[in-house]
C-alpha atoms as a PDB file:
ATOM      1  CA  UNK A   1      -3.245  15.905   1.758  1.00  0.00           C
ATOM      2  CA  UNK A   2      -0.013  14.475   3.446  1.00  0.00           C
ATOM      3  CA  UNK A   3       0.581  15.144   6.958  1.00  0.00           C
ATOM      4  CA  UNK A   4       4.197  14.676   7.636  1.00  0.00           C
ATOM      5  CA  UNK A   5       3.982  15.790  11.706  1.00  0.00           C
ATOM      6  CA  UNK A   6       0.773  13.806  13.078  1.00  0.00           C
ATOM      7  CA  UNK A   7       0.720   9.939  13.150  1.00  0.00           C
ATOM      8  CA  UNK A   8       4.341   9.893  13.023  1.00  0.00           C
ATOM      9  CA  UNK A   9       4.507   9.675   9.328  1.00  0.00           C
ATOM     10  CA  UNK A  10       7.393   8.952   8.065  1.00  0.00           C
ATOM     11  CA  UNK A  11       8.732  10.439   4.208  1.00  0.00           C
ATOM     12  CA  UNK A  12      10.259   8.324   2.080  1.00  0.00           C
ATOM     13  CA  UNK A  13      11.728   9.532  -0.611  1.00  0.00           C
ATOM     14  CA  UNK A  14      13.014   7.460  -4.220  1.00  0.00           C
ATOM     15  CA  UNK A  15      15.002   8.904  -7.193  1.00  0.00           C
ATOM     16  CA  UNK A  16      13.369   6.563  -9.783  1.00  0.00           C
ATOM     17  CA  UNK A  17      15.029   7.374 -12.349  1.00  0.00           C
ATOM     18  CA  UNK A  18      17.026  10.020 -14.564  1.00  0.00           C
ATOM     19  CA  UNK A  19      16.688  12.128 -18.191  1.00  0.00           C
ATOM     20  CA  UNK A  20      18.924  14.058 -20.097  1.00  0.00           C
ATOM     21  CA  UNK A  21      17.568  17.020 -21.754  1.00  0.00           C
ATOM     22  CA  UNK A  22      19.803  19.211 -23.644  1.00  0.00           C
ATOM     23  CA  UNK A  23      23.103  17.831 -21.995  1.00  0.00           C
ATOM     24  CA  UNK A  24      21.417  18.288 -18.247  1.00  0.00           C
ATOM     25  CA  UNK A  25      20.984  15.770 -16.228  1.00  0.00           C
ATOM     26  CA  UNK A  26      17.547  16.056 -14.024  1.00  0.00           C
ATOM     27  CA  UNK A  27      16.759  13.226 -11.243  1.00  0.00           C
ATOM     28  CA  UNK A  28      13.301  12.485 -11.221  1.00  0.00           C
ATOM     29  CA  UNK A  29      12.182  11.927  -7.485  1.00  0.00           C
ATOM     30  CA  UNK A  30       9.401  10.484  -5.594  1.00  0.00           C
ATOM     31  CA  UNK A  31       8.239  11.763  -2.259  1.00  0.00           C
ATOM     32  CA  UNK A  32       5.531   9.767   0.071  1.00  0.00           C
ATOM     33  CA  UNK A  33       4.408  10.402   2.985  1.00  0.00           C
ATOM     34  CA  UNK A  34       1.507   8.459   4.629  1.00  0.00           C
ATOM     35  CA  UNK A  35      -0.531   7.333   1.549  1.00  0.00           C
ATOM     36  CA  UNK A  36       0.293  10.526  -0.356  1.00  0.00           C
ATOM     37  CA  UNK A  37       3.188  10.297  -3.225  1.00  0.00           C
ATOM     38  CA  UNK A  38       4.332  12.728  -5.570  1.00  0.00           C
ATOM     39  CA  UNK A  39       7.033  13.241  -7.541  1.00  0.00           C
ATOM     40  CA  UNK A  40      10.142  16.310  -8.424  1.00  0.00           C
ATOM     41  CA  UNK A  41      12.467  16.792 -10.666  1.00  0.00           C
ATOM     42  CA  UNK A  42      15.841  18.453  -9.349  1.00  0.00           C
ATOM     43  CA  UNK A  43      19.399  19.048 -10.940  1.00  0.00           C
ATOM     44  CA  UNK A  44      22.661  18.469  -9.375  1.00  0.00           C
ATOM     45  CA  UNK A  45      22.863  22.136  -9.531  1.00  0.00           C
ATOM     46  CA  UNK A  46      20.094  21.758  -7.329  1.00  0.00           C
ATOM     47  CA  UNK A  47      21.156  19.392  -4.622  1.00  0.00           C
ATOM     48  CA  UNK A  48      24.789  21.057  -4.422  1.00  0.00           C
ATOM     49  CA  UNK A  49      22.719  24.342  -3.302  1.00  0.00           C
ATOM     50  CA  UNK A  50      20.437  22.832  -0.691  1.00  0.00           C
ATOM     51  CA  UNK A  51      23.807  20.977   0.469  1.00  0.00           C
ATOM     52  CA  UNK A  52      25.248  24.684   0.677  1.00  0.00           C
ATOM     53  CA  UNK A  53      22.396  25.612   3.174  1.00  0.00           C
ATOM     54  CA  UNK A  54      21.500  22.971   5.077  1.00  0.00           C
ATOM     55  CA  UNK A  55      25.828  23.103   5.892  1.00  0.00           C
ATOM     56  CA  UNK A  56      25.893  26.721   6.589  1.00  0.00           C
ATOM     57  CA  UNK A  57      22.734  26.795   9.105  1.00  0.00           C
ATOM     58  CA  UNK A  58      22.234  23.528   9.814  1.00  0.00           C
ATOM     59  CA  UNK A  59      25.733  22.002  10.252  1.00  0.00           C
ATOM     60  CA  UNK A  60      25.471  19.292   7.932  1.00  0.00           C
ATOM     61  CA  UNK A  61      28.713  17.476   7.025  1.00  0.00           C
ATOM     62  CA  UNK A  62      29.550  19.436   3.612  1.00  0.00           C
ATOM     63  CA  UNK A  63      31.062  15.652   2.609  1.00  0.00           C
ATOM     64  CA  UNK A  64      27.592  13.752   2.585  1.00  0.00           C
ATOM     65  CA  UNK A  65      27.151  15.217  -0.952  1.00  0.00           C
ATOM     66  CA  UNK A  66      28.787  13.801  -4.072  1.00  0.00           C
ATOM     67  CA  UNK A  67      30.749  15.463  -5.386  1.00  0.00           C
ATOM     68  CA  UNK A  68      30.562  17.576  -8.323  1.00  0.00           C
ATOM     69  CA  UNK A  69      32.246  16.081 -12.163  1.00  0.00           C
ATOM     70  CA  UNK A  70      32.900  17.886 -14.735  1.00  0.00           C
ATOM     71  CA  UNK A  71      33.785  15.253 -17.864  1.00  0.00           C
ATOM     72  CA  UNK A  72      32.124  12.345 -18.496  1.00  0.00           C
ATOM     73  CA  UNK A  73      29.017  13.708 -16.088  1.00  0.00           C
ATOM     74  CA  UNK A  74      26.732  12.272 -18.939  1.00  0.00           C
ATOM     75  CA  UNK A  75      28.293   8.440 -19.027  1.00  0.00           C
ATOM     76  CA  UNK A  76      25.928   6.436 -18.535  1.00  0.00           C
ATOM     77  CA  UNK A  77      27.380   4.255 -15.548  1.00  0.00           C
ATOM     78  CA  UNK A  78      28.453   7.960 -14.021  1.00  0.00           C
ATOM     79  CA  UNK A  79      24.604   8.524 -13.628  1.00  0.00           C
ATOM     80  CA  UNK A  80      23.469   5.835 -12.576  1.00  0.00           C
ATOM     81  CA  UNK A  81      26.109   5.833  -9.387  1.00  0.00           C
ATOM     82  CA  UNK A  82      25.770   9.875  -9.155  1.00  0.00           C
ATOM     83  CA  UNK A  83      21.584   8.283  -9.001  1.00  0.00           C
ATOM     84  CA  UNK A  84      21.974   6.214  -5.938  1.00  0.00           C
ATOM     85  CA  UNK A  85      24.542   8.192  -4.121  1.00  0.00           C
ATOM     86  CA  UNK A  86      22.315  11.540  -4.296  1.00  0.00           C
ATOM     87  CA  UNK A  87      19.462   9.354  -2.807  1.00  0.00           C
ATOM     88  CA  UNK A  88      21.604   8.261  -0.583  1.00  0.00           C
ATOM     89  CA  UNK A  89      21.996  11.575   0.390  1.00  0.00           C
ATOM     90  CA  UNK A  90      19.140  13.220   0.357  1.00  0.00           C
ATOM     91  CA  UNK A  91      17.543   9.816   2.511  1.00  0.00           C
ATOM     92  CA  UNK A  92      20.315  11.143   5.309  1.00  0.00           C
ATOM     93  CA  UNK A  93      19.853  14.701   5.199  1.00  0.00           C
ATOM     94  CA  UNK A  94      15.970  13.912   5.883  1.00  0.00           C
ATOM     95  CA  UNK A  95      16.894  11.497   8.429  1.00  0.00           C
ATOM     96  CA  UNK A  96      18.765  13.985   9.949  1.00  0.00           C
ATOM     97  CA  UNK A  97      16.627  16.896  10.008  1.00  0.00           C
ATOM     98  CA  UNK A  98      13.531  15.503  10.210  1.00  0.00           C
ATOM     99  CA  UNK A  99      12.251  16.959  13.208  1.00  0.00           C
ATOM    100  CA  UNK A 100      13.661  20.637  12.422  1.00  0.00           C
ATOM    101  CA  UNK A 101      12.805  20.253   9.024  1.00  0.00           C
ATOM    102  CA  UNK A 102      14.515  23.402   7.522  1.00  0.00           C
ATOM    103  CA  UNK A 103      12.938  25.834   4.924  1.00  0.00           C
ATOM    104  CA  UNK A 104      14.752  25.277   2.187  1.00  0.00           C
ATOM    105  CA  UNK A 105      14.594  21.365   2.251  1.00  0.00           C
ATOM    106  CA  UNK A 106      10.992  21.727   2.651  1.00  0.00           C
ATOM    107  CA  UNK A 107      10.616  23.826  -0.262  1.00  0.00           C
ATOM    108  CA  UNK A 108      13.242  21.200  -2.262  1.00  0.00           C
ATOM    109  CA  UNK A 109      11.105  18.751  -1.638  1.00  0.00           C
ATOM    110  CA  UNK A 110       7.717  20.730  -2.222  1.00  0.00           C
ATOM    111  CA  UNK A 111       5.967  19.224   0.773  1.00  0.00           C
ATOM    112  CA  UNK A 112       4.248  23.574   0.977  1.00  0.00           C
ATOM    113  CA  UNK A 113       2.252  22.254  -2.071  1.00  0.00           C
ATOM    114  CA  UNK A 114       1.422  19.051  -0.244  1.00  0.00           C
ATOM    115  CA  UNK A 115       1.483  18.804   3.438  1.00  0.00           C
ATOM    116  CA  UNK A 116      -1.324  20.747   5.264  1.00  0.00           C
ATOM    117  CA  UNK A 117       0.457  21.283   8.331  1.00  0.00           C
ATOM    118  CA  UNK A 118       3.024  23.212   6.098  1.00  0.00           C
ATOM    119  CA  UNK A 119       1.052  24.791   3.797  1.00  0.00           C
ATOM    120  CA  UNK A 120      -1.500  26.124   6.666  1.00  0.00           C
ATOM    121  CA  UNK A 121       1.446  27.925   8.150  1.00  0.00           C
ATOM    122  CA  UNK A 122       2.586  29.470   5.049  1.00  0.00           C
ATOM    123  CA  UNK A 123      -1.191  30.941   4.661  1.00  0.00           C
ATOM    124  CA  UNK A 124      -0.640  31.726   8.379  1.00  0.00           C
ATOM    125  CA  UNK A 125       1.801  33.929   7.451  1.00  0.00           C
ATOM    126  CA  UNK A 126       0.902  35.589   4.707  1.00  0.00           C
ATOM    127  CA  UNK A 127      -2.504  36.394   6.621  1.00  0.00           C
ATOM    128  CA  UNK A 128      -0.227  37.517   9.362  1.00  0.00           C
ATOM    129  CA  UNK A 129       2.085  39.821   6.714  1.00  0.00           C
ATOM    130  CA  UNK A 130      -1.212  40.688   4.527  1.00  0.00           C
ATOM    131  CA  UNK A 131      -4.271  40.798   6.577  1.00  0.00           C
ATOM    132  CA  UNK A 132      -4.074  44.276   7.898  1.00  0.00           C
ATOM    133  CA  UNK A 133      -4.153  45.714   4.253  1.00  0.00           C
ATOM    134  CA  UNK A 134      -7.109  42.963   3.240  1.00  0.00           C
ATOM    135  CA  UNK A 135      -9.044  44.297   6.367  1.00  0.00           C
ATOM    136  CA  UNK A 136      -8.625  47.663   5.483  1.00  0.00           C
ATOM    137  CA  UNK A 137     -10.340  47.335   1.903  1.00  0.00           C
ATOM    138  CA  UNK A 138     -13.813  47.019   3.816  1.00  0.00           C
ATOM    139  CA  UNK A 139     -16.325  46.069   1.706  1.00  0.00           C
ATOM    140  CA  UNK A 140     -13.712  45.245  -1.631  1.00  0.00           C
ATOM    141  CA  UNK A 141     -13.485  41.693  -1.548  1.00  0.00           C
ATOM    142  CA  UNK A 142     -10.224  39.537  -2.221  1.00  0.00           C
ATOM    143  CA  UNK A 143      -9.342  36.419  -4.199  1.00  0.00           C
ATOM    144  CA  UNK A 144      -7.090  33.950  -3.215  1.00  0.00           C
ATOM    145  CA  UNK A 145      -5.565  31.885  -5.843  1.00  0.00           C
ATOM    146  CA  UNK A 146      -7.029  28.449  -6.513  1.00  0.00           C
ATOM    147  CA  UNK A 147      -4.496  26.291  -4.190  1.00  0.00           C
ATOM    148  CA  UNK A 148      -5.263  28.502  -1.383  1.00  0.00           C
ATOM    149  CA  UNK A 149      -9.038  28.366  -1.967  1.00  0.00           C
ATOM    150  CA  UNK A 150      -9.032  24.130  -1.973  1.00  0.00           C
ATOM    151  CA  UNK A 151      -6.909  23.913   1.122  1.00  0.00           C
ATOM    152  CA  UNK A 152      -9.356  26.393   3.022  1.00  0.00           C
ATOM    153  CA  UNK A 153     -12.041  24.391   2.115  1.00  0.00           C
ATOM    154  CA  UNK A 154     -10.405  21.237   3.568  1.00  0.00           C
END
């Protein structure tokens, strides 16, 4: 399990590389933190509405994204720039917001499937939301699903 708030780990985070399917683009991404990597696939799409958040409630400078192009968005030297400029970009927005580490760039960035600390206080939650109603079935058991299940038993 990654752990991105003890031992001061840092994330680093790697578009390696991109793929065309169906005339979209999708950047493949690798997150590590500590010894534990993983890796995403996101659209533009994708980045331009985390960008659209993290301005609105976390005053991010709307600029630090690239912008947005509408012919030629498949040429192959327009990727490959688009490439390094959103990990550019997404390197600075983590930089930035590292310690506050907002919702939705946690959930971009799917560290609640793999960072304990994160994924504890989700289940924290949901505890906190459900367990009243999970209580009150007395004797009725309930099943979690199977990530839930392997993270208790860490």
């Amino acid at each position: 399990m990654a752990c991105l708030f003890s031992n001061n780990s840092k994330i680093n985070i790697k578009i390696i590389s991109f793929t065309i399917k169906e005339k979209v683009t999708y950047y493949n991404i690798e997150v590590q933190v500590g010894d534990i990597c993983w890796s995403l696939c996101h659209r533009y799409s994708d980045f331009a509405e985390l960008n659209d958040k993290l301005v609105k409630d976390h005053s991010l400078s709307k600029d630090l994204l690239p912008p947005k192009k509408v012919i030629g968005n498949l040429d192959p030297t327009f990727l490959a720039k688009r490439k390094t400029d959103l990990e550019a970009y997404i390197q600075n927005v983590v930089s930035f917001l590292e310690k506050s580490m907002p919702k939705c760039l946690i959930e971009f960035l799917h560290l609640v499937k793999y960072d304990i600390n994160i994924l504890l206080q989700d289940f924290a939650l949901f505890c906190f939301q459900e367990g009243d109603k999970y209580l009150s079935m007395g004797n009725q058991t309930h099943s979690f699903n199977p990530l839930q299940e392997l993270y208790v038993m860490n």
